[in-house]
C-alpha atoms as a PDB file:
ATOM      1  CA  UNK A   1      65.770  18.192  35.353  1.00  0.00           C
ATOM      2  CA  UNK A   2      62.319  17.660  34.191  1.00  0.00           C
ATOM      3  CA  UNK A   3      62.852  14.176  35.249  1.00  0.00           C
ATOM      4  CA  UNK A   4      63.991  15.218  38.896  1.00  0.00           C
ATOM      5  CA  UNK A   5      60.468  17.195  38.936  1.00  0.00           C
ATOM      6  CA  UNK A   6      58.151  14.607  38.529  1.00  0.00           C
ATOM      7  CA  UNK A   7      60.117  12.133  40.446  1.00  0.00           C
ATOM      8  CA  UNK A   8      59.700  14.612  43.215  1.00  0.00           C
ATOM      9  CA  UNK A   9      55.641  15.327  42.679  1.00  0.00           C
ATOM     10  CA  UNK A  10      55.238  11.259  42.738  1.00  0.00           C
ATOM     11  CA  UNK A  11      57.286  11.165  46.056  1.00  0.00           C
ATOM     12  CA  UNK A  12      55.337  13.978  47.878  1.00  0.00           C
ATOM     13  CA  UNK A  13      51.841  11.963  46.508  1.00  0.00           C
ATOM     14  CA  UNK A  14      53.298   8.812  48.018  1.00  0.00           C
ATOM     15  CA  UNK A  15      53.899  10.412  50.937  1.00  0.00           C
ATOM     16  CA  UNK A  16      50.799  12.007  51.113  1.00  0.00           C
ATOM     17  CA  UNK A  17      49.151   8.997  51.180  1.00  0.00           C
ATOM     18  CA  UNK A  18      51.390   6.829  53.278  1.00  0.00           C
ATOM     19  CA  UNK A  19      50.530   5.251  56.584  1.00  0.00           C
ATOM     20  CA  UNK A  20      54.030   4.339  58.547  1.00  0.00           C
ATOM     21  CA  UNK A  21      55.542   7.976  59.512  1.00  0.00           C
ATOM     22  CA  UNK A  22      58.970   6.161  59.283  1.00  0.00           C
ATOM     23  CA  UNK A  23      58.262   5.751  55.283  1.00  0.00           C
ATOM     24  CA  UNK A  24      56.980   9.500  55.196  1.00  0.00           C
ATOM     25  CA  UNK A  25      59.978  10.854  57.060  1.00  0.00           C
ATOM     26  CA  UNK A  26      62.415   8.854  54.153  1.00  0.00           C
ATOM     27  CA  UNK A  27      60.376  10.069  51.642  1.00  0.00           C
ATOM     28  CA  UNK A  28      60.540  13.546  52.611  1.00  0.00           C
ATOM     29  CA  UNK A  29      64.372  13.338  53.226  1.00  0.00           C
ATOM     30  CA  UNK A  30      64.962  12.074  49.523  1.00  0.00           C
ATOM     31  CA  UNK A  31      62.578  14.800  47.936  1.00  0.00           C
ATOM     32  CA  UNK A  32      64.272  17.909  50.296  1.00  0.00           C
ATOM     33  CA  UNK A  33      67.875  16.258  49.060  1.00  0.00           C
ATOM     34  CA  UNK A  34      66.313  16.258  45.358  1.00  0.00           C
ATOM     35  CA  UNK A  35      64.773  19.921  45.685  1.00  0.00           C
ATOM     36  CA  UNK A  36      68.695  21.304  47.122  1.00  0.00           C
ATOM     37  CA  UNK A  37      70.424  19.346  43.654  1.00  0.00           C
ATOM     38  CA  UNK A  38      68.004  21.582  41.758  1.00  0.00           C
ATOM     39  CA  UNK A  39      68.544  24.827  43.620  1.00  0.00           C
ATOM     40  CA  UNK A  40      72.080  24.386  42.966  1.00  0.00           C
ATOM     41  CA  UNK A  41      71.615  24.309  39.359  1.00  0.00           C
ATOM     42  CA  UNK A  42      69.869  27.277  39.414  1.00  0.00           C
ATOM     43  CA  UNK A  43      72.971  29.822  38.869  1.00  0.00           C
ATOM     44  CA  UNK A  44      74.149  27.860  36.617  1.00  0.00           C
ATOM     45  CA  UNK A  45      71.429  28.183  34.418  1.00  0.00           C
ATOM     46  CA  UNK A  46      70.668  31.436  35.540  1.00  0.00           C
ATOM     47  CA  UNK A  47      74.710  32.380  33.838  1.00  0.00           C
ATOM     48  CA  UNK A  48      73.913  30.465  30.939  1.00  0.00           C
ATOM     49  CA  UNK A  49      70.998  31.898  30.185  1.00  0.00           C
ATOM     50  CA  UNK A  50      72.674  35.363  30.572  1.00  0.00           C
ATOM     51  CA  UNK A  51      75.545  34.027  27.852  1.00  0.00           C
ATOM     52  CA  UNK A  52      72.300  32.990  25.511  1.00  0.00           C
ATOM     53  CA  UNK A  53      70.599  36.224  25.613  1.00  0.00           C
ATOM     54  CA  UNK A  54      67.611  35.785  27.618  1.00  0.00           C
ATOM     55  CA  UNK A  55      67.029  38.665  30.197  1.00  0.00           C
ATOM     56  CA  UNK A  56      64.109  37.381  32.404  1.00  0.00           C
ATOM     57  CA  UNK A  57      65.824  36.428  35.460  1.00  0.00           C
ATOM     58  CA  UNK A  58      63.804  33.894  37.313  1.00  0.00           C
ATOM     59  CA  UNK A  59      63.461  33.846  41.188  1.00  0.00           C
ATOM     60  CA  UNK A  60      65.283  30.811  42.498  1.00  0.00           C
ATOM     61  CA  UNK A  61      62.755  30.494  45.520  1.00  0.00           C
ATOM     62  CA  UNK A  62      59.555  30.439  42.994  1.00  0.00           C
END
């Protein structure tokens, strides 16, 4: 998951600083498809943690 994070961070830099909007528009498609994979863990996780014995529930929009 970590992974997926700073795959996405390198994207958005790359798109930051990319010239052809056709390039910027890709790039922005793969990291929104990236960021809804990870939101979808997030109950997942969110149970597990629960089964674990954590009780901080985290906001899935944060």
């Amino acid at each position: 998951m970590l992974n997926c994070l700073d795959m996405c961070d390198c994207k958005a830099e790359t798109a930051k600083n990319e010239k052809n909007r056709a390039s910027v528009v890709a790039i922005n498609a793969e990291i929104r498809q990236t960021k809804a994979k990870l939101l979808e863990e997030v109950p997942k996780l969110q149970r597990l943690a629960i089964k674990k014995g954590k009780t901080r529930m985290y906001c899935a929009r944060c």
